[in-house]
Protein backbone atom coordinates (compact mmCIF):
# COMPACT_ATOMS: atom_id res chain seq x y z
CA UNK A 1 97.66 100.76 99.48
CA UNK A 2 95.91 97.80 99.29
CA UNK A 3 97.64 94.04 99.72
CA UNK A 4 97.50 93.12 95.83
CA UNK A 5 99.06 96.76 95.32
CA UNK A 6 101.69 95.65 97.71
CA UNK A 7 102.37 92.99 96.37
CA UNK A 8 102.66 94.09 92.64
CA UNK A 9 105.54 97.24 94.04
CA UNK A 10 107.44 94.81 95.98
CA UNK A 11 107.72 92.68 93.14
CA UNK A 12 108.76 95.55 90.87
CA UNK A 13 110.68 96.60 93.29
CA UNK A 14 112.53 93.43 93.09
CA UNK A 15 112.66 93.36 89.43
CA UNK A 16 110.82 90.13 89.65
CA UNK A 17 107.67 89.01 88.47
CA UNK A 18 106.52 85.97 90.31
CA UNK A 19 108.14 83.98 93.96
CA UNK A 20 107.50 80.80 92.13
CA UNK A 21 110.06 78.65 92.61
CA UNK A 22 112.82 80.97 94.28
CA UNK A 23 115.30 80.31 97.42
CA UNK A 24 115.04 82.54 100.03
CA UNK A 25 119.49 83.13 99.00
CA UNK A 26 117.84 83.80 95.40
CA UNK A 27 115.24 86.18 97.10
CA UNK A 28 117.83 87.61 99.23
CA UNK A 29 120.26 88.23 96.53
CA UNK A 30 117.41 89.78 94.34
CA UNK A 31 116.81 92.17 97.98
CA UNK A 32 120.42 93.49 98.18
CA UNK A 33 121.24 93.83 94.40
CA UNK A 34 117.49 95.75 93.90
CA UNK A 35 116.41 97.35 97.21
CA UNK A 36 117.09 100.89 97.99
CA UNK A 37 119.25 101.81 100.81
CA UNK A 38 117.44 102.74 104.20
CA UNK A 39 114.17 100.30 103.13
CA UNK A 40 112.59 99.79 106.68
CA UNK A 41 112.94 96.58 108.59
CA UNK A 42 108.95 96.12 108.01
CA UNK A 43 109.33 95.72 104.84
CA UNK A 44 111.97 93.96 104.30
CA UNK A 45 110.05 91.48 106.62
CA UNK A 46 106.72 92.05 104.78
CA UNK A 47 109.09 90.68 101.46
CA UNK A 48 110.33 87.45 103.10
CA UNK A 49 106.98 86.71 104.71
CA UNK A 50 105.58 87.48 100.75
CA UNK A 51 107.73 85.10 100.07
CA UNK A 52 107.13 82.28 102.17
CA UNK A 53 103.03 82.94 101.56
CA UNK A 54 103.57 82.43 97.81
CA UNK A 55 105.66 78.82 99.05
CA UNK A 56 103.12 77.50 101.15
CA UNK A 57 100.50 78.49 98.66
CA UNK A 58 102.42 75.42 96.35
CA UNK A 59 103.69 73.43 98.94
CA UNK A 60 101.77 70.08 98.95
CA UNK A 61 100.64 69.75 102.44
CA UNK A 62 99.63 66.31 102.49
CA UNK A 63 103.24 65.34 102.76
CA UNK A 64 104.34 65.09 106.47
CA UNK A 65 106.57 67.50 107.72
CA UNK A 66 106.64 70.09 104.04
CA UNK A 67 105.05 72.94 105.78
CA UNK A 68 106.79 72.53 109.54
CA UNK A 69 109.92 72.27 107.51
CA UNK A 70 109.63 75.39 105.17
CA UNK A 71 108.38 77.86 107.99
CA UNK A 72 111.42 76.18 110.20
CA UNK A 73 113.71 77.26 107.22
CA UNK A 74 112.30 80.19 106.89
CA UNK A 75 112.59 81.42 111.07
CA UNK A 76 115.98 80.30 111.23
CA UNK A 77 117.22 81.94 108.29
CA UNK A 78 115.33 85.19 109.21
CA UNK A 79 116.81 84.87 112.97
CA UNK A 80 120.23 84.33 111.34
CA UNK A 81 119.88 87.84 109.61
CA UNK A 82 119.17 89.13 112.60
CA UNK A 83 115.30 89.62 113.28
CA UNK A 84 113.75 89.44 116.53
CA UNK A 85 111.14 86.49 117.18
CA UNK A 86 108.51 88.83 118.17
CA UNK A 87 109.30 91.18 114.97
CA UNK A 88 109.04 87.86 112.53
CA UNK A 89 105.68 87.16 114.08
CA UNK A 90 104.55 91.02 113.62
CA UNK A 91 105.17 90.51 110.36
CA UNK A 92 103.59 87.63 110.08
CA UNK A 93 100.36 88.62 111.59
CA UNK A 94 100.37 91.89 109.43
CA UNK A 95 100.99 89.38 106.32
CA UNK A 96 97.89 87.57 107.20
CA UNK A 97 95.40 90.06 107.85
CA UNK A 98 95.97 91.66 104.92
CA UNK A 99 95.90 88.25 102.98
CA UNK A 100 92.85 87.54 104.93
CA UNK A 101 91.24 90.25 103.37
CA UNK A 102 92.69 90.16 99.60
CA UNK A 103 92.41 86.36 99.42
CA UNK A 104 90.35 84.36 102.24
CA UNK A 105 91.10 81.03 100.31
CA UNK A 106 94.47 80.96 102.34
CA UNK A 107 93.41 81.62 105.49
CA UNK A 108 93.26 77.82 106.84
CA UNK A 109 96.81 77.66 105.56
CA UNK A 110 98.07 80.51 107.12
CA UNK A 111 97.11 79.74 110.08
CA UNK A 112 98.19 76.31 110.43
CA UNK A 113 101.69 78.09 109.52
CA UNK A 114 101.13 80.71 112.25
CA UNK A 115 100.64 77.86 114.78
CA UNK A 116 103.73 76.34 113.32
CA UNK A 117 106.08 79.60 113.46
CA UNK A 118 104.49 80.41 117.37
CA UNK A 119 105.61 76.49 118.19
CA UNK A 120 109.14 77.38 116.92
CA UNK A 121 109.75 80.65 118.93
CA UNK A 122 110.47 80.26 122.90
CA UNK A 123 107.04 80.88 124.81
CA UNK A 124 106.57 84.77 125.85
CA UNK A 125 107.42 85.52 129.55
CA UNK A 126 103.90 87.01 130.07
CA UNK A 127 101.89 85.57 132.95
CA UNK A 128 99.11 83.26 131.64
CA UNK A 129 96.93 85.91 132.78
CA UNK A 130 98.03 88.65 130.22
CA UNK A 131 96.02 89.77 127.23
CA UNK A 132 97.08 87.80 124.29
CA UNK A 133 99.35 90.00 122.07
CA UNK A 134 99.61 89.60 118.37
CA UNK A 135 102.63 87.08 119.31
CA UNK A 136 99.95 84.67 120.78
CA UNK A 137 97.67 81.89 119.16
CA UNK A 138 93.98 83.19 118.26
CA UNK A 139 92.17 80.31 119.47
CA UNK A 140 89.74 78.51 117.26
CA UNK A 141 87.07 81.43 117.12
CA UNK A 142 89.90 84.30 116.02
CA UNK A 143 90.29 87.04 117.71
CA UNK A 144 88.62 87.77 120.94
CA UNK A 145 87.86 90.90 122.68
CA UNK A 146 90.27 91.15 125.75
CA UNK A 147 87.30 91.35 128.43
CA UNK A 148 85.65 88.15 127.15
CA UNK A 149 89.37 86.58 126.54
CA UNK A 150 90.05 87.01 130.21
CA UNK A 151 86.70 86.11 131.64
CA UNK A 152 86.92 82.94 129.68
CA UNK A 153 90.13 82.30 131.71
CA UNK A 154 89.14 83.37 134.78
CA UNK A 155 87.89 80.52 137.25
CA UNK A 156 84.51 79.58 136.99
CA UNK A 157 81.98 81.18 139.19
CA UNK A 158 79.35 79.12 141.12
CA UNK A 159 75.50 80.46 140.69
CA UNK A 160 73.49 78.68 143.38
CA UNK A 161 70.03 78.27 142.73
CA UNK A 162 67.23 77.84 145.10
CA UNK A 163 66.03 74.89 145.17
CA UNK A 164 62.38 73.85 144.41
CA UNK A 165 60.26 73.49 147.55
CA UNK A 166 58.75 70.58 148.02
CA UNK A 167 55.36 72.11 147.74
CA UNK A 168 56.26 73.21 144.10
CA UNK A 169 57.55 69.87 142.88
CA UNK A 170 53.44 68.28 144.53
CA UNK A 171 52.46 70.91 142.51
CA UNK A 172 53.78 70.44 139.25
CA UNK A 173 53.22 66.51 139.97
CA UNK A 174 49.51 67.07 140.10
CA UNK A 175 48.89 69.61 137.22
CA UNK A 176 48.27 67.23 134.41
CA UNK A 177 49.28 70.18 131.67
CA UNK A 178 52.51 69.95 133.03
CA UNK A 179 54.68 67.50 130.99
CA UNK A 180 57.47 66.92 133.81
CA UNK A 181 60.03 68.97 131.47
């Protein structure tokens, strides 16, 4: 099932037809009055990060602190149900790769709210050397393969060169083809 299918059976599901303009206590109150019994925690967590996509797709961002403050809602009140930070961020991630896919026009604002939810949840007690897991910032290129990821943080290596000989730098001094560069 594709993300637009997914979208379209949790909202049936729901017996809703649009997030626009809904609390998460109206969402929640649609969940428990709609949902069938024994729904997994995914997707219950795939519905509330549905939800908070469809908010920050209307939220104007050019007023300071609108998106910090609706993902902020949004962790607390998922923590208060009971979610783990590391399952909220699964969920998360899993929301925007499929979103990256169905719509890229969201992507920048996804991932300014992915930097936003990882600043809000306590720093992972991996060393700094660890492979990043899904829990971790991308970096500004995406995703990198692990071997590159932890060359790049390895500590630099020094290539020494041989120097020019003396007798090559005369030479190149008195070859008038040679432009000095």
């Amino acid at each position: 099932m594709d993300h637009s299918d997914q979208i379209k059976q949790n909202l049936e599901m729901l017996g809703l037809t649009c997030l626009d303009h809904l609390s998460l206590e109206q969402l929640s109150g649609a969940m428990s009055k709609n949902l069938p019994s024994g729904l997994s925690d995914n997707r219950i967590l795939n519905i509330y990060t549905m939800w908070l996509h469809s908010r920050l797709m209307v939220i104007d961002g050019s007023v300071h602190g609108a998106v910090p403050n609706e993902i902020a809602a949004w962790h607390r009140y998922l923590g208060a149900l009971g979610n783990e930070d590391w399952a909220i961020a699964d969920a998360f991630d899993s929301w925007q790769r499929g979103e990256a896919i169905a719509d890229p026009t969201s992507s920048r604002r996804l991932t300014i709210a992915r930097e936003e939810l990882l600043r809000l949840m306590p720093p992972s007690p991996a060393s700094s050397d660890s492979i990043p897991t899904s829990r971790e910032p991308e970096g500004p290129f995406g995703h990198m393969h692990p071997d590159r990821l932890r060359m790049s943080r390895a500590s630099p290596e020094v290539i020494e060169l041989d120097d020019d000989s003396e007798d090559d730098v005369v030479a190149k001094a008195d070859n008038p083809h040679h432009s000095g560069f």
